[in-house]
C-alpha atoms as a PDB file:
ATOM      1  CA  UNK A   1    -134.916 -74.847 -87.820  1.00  0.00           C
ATOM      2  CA  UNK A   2    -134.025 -74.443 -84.240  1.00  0.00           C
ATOM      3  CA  UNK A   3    -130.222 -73.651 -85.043  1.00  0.00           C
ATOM      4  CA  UNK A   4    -131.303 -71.514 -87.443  1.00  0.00           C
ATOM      5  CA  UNK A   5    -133.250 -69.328 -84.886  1.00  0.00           C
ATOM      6  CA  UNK A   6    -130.310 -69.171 -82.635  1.00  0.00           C
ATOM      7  CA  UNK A   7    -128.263 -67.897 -85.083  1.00  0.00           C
ATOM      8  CA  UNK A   8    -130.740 -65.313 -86.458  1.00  0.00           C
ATOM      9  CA  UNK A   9    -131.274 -64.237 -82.883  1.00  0.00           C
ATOM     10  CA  UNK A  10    -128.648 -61.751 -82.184  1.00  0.00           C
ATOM     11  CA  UNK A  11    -128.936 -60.588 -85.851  1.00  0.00           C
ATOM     12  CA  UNK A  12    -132.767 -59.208 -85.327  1.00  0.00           C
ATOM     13  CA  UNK A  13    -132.443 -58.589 -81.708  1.00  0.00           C
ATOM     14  CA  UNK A  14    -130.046 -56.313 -83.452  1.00  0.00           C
ATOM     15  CA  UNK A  15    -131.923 -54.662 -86.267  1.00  0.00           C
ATOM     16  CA  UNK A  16    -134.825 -54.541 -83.973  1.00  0.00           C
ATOM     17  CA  UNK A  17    -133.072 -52.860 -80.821  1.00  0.00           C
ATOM     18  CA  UNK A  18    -131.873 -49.985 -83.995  1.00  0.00           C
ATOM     19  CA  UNK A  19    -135.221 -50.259 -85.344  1.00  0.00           C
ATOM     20  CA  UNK A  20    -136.685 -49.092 -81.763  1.00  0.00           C
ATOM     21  CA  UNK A  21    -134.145 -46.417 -80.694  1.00  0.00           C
ATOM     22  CA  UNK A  22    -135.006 -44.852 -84.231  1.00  0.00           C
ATOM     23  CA  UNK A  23    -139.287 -45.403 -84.047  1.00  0.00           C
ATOM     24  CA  UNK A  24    -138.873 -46.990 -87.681  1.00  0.00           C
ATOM     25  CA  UNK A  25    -140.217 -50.451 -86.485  1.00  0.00           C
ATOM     26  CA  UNK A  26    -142.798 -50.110 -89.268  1.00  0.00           C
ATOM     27  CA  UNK A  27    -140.155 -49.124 -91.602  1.00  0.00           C
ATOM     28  CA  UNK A  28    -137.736 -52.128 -90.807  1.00  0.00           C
ATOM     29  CA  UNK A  29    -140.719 -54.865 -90.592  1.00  0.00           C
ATOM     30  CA  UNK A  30    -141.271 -54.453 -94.244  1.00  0.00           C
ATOM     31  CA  UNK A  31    -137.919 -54.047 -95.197  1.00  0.00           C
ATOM     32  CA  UNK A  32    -136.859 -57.091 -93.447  1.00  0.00           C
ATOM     33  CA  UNK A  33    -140.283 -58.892 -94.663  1.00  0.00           C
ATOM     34  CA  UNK A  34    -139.323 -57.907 -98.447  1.00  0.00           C
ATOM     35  CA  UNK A  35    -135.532 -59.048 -97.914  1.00  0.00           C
ATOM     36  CA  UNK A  36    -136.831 -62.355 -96.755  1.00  0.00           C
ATOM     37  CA  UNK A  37    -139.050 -62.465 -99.437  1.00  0.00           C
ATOM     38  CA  UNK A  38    -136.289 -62.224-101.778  1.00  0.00           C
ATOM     39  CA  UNK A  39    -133.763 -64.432 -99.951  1.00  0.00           C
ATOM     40  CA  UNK A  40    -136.193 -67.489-100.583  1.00  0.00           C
ATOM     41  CA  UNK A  41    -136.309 -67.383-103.882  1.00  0.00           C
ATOM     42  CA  UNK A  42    -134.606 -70.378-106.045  1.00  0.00           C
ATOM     43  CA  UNK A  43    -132.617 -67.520-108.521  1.00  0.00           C
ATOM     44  CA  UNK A  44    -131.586 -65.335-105.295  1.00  0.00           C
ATOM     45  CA  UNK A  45    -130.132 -68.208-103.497  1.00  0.00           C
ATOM     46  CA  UNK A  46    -128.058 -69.767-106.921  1.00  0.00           C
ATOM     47  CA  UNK A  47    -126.443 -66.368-107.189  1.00  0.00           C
ATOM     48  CA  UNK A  48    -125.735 -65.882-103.513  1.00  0.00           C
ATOM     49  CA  UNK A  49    -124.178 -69.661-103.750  1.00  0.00           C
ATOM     50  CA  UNK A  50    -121.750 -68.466-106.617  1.00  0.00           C
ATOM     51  CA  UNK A  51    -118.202 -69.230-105.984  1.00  0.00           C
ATOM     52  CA  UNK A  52    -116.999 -66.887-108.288  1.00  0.00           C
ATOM     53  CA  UNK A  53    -118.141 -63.705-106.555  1.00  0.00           C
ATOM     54  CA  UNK A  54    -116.818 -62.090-103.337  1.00  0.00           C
ATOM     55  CA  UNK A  55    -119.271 -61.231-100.339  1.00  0.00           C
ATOM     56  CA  UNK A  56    -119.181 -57.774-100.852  1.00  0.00           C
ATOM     57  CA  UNK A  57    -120.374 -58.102-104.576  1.00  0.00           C
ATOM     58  CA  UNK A  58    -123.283 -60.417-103.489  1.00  0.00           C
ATOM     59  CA  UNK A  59    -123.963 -57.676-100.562  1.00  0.00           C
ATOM     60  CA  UNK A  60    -124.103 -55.341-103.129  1.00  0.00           C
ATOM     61  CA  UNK A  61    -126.293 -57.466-105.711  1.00  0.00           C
ATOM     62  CA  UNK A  62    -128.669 -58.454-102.837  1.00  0.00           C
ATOM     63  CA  UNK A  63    -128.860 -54.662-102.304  1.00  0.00           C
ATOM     64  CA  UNK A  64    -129.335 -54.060-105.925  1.00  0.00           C
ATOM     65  CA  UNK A  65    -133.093 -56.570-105.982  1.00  0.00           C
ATOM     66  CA  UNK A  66    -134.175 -55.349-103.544  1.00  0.00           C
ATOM     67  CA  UNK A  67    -133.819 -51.538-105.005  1.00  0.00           C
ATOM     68  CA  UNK A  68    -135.420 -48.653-103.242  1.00  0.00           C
ATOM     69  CA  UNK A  69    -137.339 -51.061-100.581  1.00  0.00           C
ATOM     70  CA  UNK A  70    -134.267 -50.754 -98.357  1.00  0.00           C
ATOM     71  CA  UNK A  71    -132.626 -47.513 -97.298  1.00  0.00           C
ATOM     72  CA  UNK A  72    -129.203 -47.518 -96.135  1.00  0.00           C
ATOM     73  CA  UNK A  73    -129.238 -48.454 -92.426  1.00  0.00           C
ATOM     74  CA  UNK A  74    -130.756 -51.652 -93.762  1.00  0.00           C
ATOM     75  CA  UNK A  75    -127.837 -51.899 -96.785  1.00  0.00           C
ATOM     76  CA  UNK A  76    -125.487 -52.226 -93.838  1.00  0.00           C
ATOM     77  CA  UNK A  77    -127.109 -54.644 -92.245  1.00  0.00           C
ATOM     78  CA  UNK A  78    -127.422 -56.920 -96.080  1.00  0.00           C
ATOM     79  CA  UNK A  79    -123.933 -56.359 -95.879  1.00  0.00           C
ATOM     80  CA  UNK A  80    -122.880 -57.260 -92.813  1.00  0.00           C
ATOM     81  CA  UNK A  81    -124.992 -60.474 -93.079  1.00  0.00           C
ATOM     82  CA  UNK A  82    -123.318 -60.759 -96.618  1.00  0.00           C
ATOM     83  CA  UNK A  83    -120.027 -60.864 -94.463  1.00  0.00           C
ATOM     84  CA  UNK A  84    -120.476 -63.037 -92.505  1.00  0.00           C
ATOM     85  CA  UNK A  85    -122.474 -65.506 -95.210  1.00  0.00           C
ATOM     86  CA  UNK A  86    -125.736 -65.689 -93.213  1.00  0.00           C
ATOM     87  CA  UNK A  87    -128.090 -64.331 -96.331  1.00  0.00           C
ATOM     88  CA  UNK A  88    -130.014 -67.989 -95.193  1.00  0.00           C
ATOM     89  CA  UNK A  89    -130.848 -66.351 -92.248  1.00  0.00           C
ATOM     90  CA  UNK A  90    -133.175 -63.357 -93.534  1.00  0.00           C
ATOM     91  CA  UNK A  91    -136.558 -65.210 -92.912  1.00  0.00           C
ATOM     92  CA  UNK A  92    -135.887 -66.212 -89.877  1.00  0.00           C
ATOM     93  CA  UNK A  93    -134.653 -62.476 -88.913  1.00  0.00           C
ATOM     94  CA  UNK A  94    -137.163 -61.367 -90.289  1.00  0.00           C
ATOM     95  CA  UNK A  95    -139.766 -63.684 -88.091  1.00  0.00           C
ATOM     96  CA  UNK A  96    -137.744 -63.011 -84.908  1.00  0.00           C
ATOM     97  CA  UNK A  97    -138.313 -59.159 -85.580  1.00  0.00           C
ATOM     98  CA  UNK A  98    -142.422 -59.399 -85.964  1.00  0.00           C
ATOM     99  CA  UNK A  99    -141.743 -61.531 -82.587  1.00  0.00           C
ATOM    100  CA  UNK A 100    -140.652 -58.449 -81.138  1.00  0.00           C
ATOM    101  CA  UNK A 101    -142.147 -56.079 -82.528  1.00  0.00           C
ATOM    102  CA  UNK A 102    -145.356 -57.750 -81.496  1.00  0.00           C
ATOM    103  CA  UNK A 103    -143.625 -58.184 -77.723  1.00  0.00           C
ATOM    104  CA  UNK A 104    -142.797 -54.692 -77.563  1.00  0.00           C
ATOM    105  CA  UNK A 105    -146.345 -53.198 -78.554  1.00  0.00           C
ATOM    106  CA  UNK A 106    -148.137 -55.617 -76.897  1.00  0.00           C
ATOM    107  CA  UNK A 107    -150.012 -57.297 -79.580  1.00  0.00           C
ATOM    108  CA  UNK A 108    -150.484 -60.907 -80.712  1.00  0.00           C
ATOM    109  CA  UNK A 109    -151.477 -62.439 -84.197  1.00  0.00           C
ATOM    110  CA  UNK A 110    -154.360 -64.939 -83.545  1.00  0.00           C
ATOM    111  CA  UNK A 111    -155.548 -67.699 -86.285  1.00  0.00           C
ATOM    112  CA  UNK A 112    -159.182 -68.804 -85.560  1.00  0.00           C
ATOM    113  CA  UNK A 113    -160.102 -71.980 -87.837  1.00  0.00           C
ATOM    114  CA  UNK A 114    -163.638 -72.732 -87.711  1.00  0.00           C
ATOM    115  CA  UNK A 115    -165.548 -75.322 -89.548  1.00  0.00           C
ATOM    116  CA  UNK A 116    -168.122 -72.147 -90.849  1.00  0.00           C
ATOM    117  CA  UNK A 117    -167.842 -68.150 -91.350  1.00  0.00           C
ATOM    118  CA  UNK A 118    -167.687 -66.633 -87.950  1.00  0.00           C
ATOM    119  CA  UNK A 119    -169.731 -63.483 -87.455  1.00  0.00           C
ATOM    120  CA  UNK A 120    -167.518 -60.558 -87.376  1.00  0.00           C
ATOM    121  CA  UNK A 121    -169.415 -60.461 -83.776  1.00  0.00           C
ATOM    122  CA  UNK A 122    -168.435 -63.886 -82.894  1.00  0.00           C
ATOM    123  CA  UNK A 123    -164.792 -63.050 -83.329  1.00  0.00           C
ATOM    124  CA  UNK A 124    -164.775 -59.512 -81.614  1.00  0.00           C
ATOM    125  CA  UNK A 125    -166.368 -61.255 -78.820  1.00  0.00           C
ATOM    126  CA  UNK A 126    -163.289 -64.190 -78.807  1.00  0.00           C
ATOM    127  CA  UNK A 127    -160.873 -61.236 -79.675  1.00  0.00           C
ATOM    128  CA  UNK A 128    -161.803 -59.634 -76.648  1.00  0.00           C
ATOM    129  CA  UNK A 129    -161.807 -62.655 -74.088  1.00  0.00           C
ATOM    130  CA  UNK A 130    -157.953 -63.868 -75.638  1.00  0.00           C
ATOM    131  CA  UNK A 131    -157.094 -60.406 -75.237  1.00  0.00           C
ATOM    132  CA  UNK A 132    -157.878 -60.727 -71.133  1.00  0.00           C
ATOM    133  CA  UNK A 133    -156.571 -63.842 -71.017  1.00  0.00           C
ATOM    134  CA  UNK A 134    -153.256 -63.120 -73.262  1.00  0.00           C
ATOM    135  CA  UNK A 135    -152.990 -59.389 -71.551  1.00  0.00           C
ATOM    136  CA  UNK A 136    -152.420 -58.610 -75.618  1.00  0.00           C
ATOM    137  CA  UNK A 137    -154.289 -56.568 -78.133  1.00  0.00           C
ATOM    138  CA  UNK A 138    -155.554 -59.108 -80.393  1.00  0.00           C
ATOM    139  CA  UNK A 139    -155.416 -58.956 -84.204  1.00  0.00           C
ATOM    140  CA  UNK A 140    -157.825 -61.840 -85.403  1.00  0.00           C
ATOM    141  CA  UNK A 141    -158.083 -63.754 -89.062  1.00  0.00           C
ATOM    142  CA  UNK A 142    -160.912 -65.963 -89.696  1.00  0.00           C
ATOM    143  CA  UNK A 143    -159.948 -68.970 -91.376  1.00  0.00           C
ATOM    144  CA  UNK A 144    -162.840 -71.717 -92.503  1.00  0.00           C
ATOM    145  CA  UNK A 145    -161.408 -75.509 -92.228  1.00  0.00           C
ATOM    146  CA  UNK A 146    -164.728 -77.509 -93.289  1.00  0.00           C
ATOM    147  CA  UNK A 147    -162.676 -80.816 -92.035  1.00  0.00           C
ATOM    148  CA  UNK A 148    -162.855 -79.497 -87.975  1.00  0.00           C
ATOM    149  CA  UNK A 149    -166.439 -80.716 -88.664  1.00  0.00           C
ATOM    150  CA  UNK A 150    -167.315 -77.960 -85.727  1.00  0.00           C
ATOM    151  CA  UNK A 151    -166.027 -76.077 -83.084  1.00  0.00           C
ATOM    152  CA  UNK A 152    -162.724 -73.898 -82.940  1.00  0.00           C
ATOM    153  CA  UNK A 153    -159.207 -74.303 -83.357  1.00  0.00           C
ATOM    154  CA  UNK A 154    -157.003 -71.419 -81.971  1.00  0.00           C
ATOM    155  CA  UNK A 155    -153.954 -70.342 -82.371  1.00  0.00           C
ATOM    156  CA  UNK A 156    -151.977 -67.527 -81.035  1.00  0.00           C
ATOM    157  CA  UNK A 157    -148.353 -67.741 -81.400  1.00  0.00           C
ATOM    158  CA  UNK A 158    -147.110 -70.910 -79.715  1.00  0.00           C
ATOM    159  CA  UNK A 159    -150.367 -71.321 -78.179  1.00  0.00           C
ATOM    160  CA  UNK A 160    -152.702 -73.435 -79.485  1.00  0.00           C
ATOM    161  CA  UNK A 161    -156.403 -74.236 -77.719  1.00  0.00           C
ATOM    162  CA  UNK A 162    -158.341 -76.545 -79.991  1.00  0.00           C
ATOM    163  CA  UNK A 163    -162.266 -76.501 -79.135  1.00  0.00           C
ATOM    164  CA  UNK A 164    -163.079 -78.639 -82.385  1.00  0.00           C
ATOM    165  CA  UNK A 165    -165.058 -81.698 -83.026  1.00  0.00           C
ATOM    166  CA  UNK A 166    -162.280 -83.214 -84.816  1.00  0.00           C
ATOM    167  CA  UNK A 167    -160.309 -82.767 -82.199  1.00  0.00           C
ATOM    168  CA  UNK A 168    -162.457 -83.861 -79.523  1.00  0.00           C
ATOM    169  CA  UNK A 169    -162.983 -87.058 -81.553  1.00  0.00           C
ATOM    170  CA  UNK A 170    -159.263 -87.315 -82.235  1.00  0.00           C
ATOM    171  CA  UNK A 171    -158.762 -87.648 -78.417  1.00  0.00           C
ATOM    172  CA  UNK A 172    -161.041 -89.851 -77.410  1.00  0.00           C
ATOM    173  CA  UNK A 173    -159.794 -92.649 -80.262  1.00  0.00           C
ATOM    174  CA  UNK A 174    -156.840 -92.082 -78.543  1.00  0.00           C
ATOM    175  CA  UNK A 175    -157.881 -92.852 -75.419  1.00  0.00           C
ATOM    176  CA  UNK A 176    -160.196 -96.007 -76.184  1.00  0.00           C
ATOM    177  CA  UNK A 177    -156.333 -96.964 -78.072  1.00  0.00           C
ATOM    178  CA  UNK A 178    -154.600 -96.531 -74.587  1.00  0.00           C
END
């Protein structure tokens, strides 16, 4: 995973730098979302494993599934990745480029798992404290794990602050093991 993030690197630092100088960063999330999207599946990846075609004809027949979701800037860039044989590398481009794009306009993602619903209050109130804390906007999604028991897991980006029971309890049999 790691290699593959150093080699997808320069490709959406890339897309993204052309994305910015042209305000389309909207525009190229989605397109590189939906090429991603496409480069996972099982069919995609049997016909962009073919022997028997050249790159440019599996640049082109990327280009062709994915129809009118890409617009030419972003046909280059299918074919210069068809070039150089790095089609395996769209998801992780296309992860890289939310990264970002999130960087860039100051925003962060953030997963709260809770053992219950949270009041939409509850989590504009935790939205706004991570926001301090993160100096980030926050964009929150409510997710209900009934196995936390209680408590909060959170997780924004690589950060990850878990207030739950379970976890609580998972540390403490860990130190009575110790």
């Amino acid at each position: 995973m790691a290699e593959l993030t150093t080699l997808a690197r320069p490709y959406a630092k890339a897309a993204f730098d052309f994305a910015n100088s042209a305000n389309t960063l909207d525009l190229w999330s989605e397109m590189l979302a939906q090429a991603g999207a496409v480069s996972s599946s099982a069919g995609i990846n049997k016909l962009l494993g073919s022997p028997t075609l050249t790159t440019e004809q599996k640049g082109a027949a990327f280009i062709e599934i994915c129809g009118d979701t890409l617009n030419e800037q972003a046909g280059n860039f299918i074919k210069i990745l068809a070039e150089n044989k790095r089609f395996e590398l769209l998801p992780s481009i296309s992860q890289l480029f939310e990264a970002f794009k999130a960087q860039k306009e100051k925003s962060v993602d953030v997963e709260l798992q809770s053992a219950f619903e949270l009041s939409t209050s509850v989590q504009e109130q935790l939205a706004k404290a991570l926001s301090v804390k993160l100096d980030r906007e926050v964009n929150v999604t409510g997710i209900v794990d009934k196995s936390l028991i209680g408590g909060v897991v959170i997780r924004a980006g690589d950060t990850v602050i878990d207030g739950s029971v379970k976890g609580h309890l998972a540390k403490l049999a860990e130190a009575m093991n110790s």
